[in-house]
C-alpha atoms as a PDB file:
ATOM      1  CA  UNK A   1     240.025 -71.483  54.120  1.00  0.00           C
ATOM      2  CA  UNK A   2     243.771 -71.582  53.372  1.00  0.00           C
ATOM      3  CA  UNK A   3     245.290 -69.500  50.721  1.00  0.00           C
ATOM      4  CA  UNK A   4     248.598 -69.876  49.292  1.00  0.00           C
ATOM      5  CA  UNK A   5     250.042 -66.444  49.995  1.00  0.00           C
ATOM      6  CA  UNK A   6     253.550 -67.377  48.022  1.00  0.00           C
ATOM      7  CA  UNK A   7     250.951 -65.978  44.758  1.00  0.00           C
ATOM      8  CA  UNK A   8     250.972 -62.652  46.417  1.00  0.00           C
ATOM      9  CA  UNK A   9     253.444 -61.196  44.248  1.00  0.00           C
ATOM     10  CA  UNK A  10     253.188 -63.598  41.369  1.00  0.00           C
ATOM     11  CA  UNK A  11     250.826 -61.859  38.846  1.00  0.00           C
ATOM     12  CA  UNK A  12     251.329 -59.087  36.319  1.00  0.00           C
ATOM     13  CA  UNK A  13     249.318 -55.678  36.980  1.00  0.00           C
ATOM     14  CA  UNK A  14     248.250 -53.783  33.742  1.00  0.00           C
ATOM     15  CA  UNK A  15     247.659 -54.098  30.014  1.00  0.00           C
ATOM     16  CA  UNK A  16     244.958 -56.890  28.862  1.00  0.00           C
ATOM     17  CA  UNK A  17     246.381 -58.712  26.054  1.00  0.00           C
ATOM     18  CA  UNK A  18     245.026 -59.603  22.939  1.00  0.00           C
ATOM     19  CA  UNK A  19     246.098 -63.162  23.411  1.00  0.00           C
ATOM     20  CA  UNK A  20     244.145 -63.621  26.949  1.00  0.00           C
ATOM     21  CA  UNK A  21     241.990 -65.964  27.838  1.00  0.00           C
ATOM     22  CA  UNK A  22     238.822 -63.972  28.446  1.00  0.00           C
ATOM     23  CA  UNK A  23     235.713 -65.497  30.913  1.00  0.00           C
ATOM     24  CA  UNK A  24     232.554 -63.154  29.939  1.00  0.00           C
ATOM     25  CA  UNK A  25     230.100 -64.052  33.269  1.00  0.00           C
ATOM     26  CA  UNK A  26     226.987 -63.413  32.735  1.00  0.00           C
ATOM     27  CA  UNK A  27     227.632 -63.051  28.365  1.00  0.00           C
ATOM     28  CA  UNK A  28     223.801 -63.515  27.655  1.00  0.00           C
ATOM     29  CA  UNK A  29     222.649 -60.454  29.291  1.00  0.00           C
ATOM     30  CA  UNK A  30     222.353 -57.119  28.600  1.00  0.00           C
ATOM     31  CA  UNK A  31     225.715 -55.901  30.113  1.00  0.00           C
ATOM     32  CA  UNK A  32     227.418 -59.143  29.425  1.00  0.00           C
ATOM     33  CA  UNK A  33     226.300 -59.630  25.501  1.00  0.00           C
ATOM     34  CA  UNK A  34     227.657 -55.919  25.112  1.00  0.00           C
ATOM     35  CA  UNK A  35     231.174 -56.591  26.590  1.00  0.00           C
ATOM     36  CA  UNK A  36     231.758 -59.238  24.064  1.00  0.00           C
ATOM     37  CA  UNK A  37     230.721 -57.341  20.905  1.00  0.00           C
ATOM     38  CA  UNK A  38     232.973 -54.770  22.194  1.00  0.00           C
ATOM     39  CA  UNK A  39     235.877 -57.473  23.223  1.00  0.00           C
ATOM     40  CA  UNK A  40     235.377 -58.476  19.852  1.00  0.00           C
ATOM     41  CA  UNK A  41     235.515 -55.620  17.790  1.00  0.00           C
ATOM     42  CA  UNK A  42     239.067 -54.432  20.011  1.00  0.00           C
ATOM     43  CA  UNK A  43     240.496 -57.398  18.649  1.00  0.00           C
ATOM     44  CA  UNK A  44     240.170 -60.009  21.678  1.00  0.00           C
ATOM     45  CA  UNK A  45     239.227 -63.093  20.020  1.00  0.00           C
ATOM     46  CA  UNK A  46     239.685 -65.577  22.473  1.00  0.00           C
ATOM     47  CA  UNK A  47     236.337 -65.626  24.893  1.00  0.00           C
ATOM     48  CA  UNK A  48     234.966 -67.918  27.110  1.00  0.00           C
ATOM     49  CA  UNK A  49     231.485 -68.106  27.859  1.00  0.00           C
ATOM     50  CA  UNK A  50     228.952 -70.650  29.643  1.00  0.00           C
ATOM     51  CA  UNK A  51     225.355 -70.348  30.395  1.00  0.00           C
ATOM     52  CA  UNK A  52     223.634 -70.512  33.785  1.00  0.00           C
ATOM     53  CA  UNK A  53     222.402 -74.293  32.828  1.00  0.00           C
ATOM     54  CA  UNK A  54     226.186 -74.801  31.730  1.00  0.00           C
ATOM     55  CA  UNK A  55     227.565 -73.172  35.005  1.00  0.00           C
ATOM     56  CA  UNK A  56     225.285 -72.266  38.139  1.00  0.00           C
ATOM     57  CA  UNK A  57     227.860 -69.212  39.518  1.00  0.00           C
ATOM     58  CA  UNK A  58     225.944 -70.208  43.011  1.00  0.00           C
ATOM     59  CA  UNK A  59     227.689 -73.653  43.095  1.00  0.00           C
ATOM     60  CA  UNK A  60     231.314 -73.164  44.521  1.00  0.00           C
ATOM     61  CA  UNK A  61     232.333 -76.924  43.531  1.00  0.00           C
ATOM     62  CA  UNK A  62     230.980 -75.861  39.978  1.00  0.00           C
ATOM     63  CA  UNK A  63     232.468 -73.080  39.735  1.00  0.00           C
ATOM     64  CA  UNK A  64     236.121 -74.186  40.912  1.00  0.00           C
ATOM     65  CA  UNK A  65     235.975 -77.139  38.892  1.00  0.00           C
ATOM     66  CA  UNK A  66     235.630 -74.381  36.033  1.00  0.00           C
ATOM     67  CA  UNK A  67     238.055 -72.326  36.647  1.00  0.00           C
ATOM     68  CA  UNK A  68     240.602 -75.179  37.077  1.00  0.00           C
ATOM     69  CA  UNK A  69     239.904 -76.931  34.032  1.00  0.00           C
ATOM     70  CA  UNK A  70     239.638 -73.744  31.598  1.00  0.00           C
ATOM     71  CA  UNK A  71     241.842 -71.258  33.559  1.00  0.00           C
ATOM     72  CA  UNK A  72     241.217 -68.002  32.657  1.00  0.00           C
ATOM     73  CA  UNK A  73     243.684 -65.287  32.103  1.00  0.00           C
ATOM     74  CA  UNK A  74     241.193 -62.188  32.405  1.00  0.00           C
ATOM     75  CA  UNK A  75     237.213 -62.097  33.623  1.00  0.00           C
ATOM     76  CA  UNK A  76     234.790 -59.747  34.012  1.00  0.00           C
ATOM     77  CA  UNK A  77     231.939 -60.916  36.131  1.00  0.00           C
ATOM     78  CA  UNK A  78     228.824 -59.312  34.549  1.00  0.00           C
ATOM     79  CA  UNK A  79     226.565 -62.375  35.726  1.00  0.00           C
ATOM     80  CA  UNK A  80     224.604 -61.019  38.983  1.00  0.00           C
ATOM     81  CA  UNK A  81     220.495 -61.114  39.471  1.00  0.00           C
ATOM     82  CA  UNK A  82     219.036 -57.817  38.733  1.00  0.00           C
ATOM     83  CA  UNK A  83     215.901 -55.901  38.905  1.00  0.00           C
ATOM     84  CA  UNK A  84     214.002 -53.034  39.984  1.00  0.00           C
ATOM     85  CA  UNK A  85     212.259 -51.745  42.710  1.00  0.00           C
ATOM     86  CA  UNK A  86     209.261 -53.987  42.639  1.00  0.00           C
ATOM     87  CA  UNK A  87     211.557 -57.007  42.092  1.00  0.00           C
ATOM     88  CA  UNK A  88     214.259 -56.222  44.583  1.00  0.00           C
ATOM     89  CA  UNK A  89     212.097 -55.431  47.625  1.00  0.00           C
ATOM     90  CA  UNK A  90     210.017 -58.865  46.661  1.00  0.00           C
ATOM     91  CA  UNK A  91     213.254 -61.292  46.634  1.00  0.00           C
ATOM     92  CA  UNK A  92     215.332 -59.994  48.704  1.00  0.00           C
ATOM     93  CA  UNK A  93     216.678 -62.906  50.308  1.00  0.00           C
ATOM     94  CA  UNK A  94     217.272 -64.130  46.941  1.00  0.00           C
ATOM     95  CA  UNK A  95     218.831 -61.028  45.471  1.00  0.00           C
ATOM     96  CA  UNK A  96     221.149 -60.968  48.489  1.00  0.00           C
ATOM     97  CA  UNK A  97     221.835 -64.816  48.533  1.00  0.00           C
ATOM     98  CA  UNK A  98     222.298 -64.971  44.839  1.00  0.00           C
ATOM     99  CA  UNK A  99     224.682 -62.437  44.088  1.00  0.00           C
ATOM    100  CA  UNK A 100     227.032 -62.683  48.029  1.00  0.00           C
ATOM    101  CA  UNK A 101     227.300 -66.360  46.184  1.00  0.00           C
ATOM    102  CA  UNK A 102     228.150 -65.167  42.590  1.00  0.00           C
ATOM    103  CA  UNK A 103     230.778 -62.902  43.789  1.00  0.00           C
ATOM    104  CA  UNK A 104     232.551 -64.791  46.535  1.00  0.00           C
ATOM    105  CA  UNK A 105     232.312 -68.036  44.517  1.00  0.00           C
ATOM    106  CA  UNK A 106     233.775 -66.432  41.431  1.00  0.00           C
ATOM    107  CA  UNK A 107     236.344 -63.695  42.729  1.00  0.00           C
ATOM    108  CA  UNK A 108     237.907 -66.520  44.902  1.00  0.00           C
ATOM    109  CA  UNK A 109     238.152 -69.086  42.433  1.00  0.00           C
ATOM    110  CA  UNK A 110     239.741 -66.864  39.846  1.00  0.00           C
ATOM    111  CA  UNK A 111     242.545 -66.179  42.554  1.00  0.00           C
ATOM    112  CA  UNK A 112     243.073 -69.974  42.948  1.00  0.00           C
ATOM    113  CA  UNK A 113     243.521 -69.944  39.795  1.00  0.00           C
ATOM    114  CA  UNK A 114     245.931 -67.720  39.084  1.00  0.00           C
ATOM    115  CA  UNK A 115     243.429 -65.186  37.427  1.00  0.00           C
ATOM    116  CA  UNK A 116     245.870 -62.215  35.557  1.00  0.00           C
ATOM    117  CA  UNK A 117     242.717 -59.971  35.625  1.00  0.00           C
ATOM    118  CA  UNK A 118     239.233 -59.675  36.776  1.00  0.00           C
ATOM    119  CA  UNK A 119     236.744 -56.840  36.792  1.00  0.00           C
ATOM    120  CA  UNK A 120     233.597 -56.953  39.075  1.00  0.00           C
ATOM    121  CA  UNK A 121     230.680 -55.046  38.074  1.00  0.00           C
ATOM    122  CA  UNK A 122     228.996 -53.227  40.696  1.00  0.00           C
ATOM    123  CA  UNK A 123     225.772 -50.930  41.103  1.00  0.00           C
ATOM    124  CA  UNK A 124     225.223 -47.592  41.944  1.00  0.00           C
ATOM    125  CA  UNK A 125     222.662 -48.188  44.151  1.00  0.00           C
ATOM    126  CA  UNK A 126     225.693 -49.042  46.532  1.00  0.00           C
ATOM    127  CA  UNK A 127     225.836 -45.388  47.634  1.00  0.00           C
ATOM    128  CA  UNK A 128     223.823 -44.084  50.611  1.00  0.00           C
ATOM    129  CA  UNK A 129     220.612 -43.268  50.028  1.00  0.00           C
ATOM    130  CA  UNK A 130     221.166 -39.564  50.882  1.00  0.00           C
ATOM    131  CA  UNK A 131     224.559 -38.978  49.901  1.00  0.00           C
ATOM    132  CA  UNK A 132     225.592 -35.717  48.644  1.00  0.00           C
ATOM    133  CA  UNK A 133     225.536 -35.427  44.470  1.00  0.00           C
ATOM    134  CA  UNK A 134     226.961 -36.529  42.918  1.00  0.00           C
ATOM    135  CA  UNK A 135     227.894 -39.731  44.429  1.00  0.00           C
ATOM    136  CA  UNK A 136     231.984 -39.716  44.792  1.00  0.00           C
ATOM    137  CA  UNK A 137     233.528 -42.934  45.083  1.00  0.00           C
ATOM    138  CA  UNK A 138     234.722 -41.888  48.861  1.00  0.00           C
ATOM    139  CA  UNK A 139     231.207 -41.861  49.809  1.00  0.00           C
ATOM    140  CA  UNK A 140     230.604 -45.816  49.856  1.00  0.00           C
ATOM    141  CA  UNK A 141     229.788 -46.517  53.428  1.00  0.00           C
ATOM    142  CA  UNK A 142     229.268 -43.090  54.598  1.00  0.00           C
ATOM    143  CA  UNK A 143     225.430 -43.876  55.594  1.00  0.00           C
ATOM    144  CA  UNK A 144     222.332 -46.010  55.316  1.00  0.00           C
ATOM    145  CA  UNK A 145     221.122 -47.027  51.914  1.00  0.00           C
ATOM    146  CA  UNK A 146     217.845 -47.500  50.072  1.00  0.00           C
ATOM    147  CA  UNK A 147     215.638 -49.537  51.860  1.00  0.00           C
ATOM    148  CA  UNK A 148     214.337 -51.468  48.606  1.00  0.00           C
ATOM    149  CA  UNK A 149     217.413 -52.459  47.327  1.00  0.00           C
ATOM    150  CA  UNK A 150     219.366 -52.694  50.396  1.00  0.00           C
ATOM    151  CA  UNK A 151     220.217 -56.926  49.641  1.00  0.00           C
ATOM    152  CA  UNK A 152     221.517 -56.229  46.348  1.00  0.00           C
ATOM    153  CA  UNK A 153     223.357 -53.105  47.498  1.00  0.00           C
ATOM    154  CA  UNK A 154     224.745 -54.830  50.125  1.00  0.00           C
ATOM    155  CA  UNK A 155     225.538 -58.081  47.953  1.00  0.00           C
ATOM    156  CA  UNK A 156     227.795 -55.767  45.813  1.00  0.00           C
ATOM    157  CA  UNK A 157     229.421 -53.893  48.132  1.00  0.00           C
ATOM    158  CA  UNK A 158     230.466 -57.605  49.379  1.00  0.00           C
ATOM    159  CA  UNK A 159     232.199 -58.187  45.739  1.00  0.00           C
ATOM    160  CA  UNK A 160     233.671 -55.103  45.577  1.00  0.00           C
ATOM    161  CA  UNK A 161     235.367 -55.506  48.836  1.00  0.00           C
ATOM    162  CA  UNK A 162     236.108 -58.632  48.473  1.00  0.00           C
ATOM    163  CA  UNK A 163     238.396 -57.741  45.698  1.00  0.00           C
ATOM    164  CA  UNK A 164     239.854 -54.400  47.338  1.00  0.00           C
ATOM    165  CA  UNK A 165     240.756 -57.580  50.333  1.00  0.00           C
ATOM    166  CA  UNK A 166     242.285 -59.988  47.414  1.00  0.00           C
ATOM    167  CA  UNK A 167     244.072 -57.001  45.605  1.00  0.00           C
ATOM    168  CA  UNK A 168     245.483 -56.054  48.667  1.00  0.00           C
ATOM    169  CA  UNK A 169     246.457 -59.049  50.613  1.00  0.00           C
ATOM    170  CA  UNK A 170     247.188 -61.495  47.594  1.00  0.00           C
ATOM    171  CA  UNK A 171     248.366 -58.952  45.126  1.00  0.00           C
ATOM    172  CA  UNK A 172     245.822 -60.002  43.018  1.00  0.00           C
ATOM    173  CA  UNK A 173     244.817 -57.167  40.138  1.00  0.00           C
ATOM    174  CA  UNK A 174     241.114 -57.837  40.371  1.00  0.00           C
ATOM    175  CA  UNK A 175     239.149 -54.084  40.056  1.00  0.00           C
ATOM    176  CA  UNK A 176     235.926 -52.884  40.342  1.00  0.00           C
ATOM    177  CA  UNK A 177     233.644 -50.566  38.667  1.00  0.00           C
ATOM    178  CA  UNK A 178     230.060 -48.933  39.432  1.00  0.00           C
ATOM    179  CA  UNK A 179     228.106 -48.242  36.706  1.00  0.00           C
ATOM    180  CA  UNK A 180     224.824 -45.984  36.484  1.00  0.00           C
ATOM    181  CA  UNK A 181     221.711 -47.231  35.756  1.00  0.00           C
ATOM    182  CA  UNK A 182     221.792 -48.733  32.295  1.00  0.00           C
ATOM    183  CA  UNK A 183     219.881 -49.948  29.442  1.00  0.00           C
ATOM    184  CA  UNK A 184     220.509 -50.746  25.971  1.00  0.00           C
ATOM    185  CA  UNK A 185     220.177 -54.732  23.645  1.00  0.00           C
ATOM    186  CA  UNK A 186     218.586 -56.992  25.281  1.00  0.00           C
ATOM    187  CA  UNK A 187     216.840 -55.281  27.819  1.00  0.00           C
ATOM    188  CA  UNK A 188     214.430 -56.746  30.572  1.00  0.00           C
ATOM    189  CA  UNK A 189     211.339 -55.680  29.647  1.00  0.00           C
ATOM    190  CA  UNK A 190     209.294 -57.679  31.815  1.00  0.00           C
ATOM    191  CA  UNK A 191     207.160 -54.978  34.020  1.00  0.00           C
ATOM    192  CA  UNK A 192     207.554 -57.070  37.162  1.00  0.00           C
ATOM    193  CA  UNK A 193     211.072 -56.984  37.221  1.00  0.00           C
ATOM    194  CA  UNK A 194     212.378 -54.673  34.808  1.00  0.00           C
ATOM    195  CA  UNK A 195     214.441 -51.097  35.615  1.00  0.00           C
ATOM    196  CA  UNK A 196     212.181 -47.839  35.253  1.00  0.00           C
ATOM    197  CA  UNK A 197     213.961 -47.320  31.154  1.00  0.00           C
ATOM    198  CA  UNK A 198     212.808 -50.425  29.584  1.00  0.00           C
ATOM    199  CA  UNK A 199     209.399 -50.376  31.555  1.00  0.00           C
ATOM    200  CA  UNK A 200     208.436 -46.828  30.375  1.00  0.00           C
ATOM    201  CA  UNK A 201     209.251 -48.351  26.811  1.00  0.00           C
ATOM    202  CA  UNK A 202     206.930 -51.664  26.840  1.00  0.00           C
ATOM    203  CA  UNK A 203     204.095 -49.603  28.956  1.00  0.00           C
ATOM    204  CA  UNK A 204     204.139 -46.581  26.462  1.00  0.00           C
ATOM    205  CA  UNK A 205     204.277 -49.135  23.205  1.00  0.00           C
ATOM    206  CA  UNK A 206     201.959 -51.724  24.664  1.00  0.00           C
ATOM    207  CA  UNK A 207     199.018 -48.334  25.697  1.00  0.00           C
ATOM    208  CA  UNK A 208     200.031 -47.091  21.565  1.00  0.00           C
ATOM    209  CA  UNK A 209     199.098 -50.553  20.259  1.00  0.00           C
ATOM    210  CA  UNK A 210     195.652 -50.718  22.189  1.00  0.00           C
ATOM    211  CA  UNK A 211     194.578 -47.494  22.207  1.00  0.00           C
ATOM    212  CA  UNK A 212     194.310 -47.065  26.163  1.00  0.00           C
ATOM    213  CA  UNK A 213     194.418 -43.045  26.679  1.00  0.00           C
ATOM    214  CA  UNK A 214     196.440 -42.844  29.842  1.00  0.00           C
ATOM    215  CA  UNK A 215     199.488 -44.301  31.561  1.00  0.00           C
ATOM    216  CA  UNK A 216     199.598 -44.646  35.062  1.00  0.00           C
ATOM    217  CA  UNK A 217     203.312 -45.090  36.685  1.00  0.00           C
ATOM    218  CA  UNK A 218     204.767 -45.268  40.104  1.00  0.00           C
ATOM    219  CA  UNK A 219     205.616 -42.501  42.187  1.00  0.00           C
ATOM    220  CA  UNK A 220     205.950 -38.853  41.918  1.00  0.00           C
ATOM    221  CA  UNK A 221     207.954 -38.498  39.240  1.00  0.00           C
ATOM    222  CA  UNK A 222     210.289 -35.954  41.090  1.00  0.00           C
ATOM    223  CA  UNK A 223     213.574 -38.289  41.622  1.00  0.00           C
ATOM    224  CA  UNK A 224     216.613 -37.937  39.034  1.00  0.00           C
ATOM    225  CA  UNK A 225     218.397 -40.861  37.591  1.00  0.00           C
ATOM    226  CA  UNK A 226     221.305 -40.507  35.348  1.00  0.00           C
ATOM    227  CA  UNK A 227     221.469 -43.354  32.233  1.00  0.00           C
ATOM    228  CA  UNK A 228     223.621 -45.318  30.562  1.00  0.00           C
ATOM    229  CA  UNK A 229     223.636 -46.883  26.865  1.00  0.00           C
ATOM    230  CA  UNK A 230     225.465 -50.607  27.867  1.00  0.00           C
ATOM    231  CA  UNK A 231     227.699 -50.455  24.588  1.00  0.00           C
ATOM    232  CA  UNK A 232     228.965 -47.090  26.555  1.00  0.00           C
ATOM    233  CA  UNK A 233     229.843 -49.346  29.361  1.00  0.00           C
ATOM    234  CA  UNK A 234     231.240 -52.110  28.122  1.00  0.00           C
ATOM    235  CA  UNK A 235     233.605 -50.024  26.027  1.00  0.00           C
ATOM    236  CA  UNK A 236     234.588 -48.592  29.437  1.00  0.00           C
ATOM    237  CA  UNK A 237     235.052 -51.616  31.278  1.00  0.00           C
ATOM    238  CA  UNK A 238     237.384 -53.071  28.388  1.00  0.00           C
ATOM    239  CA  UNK A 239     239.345 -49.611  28.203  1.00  0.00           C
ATOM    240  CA  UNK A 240     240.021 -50.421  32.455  1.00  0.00           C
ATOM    241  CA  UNK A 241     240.786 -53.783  31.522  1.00  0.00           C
ATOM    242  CA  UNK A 242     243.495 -52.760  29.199  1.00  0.00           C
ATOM    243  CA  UNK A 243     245.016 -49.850  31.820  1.00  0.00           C
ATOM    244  CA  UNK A 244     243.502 -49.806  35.364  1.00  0.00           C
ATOM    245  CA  UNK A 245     245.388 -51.708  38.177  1.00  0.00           C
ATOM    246  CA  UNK A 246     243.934 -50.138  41.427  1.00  0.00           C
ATOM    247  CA  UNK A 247     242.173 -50.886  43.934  1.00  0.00           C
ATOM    248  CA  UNK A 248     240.104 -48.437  44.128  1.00  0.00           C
ATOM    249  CA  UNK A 249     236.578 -48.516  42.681  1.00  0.00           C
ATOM    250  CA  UNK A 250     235.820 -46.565  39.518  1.00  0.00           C
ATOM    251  CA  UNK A 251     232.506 -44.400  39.054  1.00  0.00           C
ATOM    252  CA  UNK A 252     230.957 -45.161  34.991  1.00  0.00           C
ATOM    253  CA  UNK A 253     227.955 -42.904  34.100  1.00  0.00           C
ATOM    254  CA  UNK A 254     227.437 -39.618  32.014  1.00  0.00           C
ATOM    255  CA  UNK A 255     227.614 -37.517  34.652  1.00  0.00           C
ATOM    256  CA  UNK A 256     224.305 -35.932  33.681  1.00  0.00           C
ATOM    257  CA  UNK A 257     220.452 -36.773  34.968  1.00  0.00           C
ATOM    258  CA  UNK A 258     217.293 -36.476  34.505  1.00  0.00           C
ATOM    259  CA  UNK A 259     213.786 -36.359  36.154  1.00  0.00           C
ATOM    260  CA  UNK A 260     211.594 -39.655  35.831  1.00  0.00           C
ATOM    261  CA  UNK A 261     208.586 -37.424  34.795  1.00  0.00           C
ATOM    262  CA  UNK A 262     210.762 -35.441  31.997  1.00  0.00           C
ATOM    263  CA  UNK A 263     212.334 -38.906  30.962  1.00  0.00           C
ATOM    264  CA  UNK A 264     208.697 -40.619  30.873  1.00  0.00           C
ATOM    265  CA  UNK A 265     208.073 -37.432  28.542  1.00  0.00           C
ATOM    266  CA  UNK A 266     210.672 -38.504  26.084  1.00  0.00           C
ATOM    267  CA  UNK A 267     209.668 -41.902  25.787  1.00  0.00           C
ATOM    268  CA  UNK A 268     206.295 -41.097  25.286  1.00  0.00           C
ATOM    269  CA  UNK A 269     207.416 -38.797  22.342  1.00  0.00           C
ATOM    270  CA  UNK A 270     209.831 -41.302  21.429  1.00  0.00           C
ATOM    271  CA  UNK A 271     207.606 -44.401  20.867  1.00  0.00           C
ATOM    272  CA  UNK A 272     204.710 -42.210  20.036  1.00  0.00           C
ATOM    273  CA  UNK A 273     202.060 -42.484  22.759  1.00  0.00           C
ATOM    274  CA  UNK A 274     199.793 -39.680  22.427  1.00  0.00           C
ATOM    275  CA  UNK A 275     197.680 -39.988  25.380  1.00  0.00           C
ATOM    276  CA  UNK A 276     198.440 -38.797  29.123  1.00  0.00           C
ATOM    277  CA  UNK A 277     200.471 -39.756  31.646  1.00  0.00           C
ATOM    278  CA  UNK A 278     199.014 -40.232  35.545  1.00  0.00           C
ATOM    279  CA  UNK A 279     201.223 -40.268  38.619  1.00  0.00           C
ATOM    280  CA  UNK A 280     200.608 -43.295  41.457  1.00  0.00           C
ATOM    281  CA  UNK A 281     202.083 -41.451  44.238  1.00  0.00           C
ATOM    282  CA  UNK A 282     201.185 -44.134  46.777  1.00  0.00           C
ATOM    283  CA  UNK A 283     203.809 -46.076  45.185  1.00  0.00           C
ATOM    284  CA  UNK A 284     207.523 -45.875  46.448  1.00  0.00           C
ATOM    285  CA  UNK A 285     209.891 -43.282  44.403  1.00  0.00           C
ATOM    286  CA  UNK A 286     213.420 -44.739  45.805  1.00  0.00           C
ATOM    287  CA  UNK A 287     216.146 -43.089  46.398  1.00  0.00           C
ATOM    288  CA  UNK A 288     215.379 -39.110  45.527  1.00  0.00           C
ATOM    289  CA  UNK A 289     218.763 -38.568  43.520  1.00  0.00           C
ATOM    290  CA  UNK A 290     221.259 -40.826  41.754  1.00  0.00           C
ATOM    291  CA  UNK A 291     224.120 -38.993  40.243  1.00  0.00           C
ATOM    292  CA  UNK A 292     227.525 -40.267  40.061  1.00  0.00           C
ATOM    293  CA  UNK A 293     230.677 -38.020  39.915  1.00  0.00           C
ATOM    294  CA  UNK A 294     232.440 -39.546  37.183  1.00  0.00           C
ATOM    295  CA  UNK A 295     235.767 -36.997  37.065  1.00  0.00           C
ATOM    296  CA  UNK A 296     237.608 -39.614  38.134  1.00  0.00           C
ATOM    297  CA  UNK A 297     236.856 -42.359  34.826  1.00  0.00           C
ATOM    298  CA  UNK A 298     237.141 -39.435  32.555  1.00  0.00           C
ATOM    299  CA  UNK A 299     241.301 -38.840  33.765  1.00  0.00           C
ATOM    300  CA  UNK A 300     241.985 -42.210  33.293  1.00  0.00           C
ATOM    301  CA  UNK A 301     240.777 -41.511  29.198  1.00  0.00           C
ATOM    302  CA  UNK A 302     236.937 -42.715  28.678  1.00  0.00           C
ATOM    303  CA  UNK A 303     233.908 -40.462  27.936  1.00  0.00           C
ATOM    304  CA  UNK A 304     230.297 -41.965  26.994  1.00  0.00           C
ATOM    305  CA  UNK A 305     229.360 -41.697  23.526  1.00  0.00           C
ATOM    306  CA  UNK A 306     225.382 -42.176  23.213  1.00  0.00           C
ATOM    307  CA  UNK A 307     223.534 -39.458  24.363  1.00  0.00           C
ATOM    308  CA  UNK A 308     220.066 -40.439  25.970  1.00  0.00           C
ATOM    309  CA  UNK A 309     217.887 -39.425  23.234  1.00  0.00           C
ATOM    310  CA  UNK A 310     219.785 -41.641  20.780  1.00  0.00           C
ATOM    311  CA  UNK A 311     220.100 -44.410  23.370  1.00  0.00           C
ATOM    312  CA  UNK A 312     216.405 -44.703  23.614  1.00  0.00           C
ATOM    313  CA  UNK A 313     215.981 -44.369  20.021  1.00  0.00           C
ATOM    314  CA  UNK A 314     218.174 -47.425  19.682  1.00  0.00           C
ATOM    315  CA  UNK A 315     216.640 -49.270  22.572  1.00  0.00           C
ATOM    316  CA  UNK A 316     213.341 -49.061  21.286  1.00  0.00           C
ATOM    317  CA  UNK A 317     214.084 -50.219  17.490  1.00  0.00           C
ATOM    318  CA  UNK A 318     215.751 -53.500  19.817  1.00  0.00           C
ATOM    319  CA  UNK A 319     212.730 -53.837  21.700  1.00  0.00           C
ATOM    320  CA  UNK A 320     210.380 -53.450  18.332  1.00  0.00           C
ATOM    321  CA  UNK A 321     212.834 -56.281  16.399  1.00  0.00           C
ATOM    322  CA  UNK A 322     213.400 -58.681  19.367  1.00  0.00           C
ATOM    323  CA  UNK A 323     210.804 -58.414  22.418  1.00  0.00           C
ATOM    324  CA  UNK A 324     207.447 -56.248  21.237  1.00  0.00           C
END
């Protein structure tokens, strides 16, 4: 397709203004809903939002008859199609479809449009699947990844390159950031397709409420994860917004992880499940560790807040108000 390149040095790198136009993708989801409590509460009033029945991100006509009616002066594209292991080695075709068509469709129309700023949310998962830990951003492409979430990996290691390719050819100040595995409001806690967090909350609650005396969950229990509250995120991604301008793709996480068995131990103590806890080790563990180095996020001036404890506490008072 043909570009107009005379836009290559026609748009401003830096600072996020308070007066921007702001498209939230994706604003109904857990990641999405948190970036615009936090846009809000910095001051940024002016946010645009549609729904999936409003806007289908998959339709490119849709989508650049959006962007050239509303033009945008900032977006961060939240919207993707998540899930976890079970879910992501099921669809794959449509966890790789879905989200190659979210991202082209959406990073090229904000360019025709004259987008000031975009951020693209990635996925840690991106990383091989053994890496060395923690995960660096330098290591992206350095060797095969997990096997059962290989489409979605791949799918958003598409987006992020496709705005490295934009940033660099089209000056365009489109950045992208790779967040840890998070959790938070308005989790998925449906046990087909939810991440391992909000599925160790619903099974512990739901075995509490009837009485069952054991728990059985996937795997070993051995692998690490490192997690993220999404209010930590969000504030991150709006801090980049307001003084990031490279291409390069930034590492968000805590820096610090834990075992699956130890966290499925402090769920159970946090929700209150008193009975015990049985191991399925026929069932896939995934990748054995997940911990990203996140030196670099921390020089350009943000540090998570919520430690994992507290996070969960939090989570679980949301799940017992809006989804038990």
């Amino acid at each position: 397709m043909q570009m107009p390149i005379q836009w290559r040095c026609g748009i401003k790198f830096g600072l996020m203004e308070k007066t921007y136009r702001i498209y939230v993708a994706g604003h109904r989801g857990m990641v999405g809903s948190a970036i615009c409590r936090v846009l809000k509460a910095q001051g940024f009033s002016n946010i645009i939002t549609r729904t999936s029945a409003e806007l289908d991100l998959r339709d490119q006509a849709a989508v650049n008859a959006f962007f050239s009616a509303v033009r945008p002066d900032a977006v961060i594209l939240a919207a993707a199609k998540v899930g976890g292991i079970h879910a992501n080695n099921t669809y794959r075709a449509e966890f790789l479809y879905d989200n190659l068509a979210i991202a082209s469709n959406v990073v090229h129309a904000a360019y025709m449009a004259r987008v000031k700023k975009l951020l693209f949310l990635g996925s840690s998962c991106i990383y091989p699947k053994m890496a060395p830990q923690p995960l660096k951003e330098e290591y992206l492409l350095t060797g095969a990844l997990e096997q059962t979430n290989e489409p979605y990996a791949i799918a958003k290691i598409a987006g992020l390159k496709l705005c490295e390719a934009y940033h660099d050819q089209y000056g365009s100040d489109f950045i992208s950031v790779m967040p840890t595995n998070l959790y938070g409001y308005g989790d998925n806690y449906d046990l087909k397709n939810s991440h391992v967090l909000p599925a160790l909350i619903r099974k512990f609650h739901e075995a509490k409420m009837k009485g069952i005396s054991h728990v059985t969950l996937w795997g070993s229990g051995t692998p690490k994860r490192e997690f993220l509250f999404a209010e930590d995120l969000a504030e991150a991604c709006v801090h980049l917004m307001k003084t990031y301008s490279s291409r390069e793709t930034v590492n968000i996480g805590t820096g610090v992880d834990i075992a699956i068995r130890e966290l499925a131990e402090l769920i159970r103590g946090i929700v209150g499940f008193t009975g015990a806890i049985e191991w399925d080790t026929s069932m896939p563990d995934g990748t054995p560790r997940k911990l990203l180095d996140v030196s670099k996020v921390h020089g350009l001036g943000w540090k998570h807040r919520i430690g994992l404890e507290e996070g969960i506490r939090l989570a679980y008072a949301d799940f017992l108000s809006n989804h038990a």
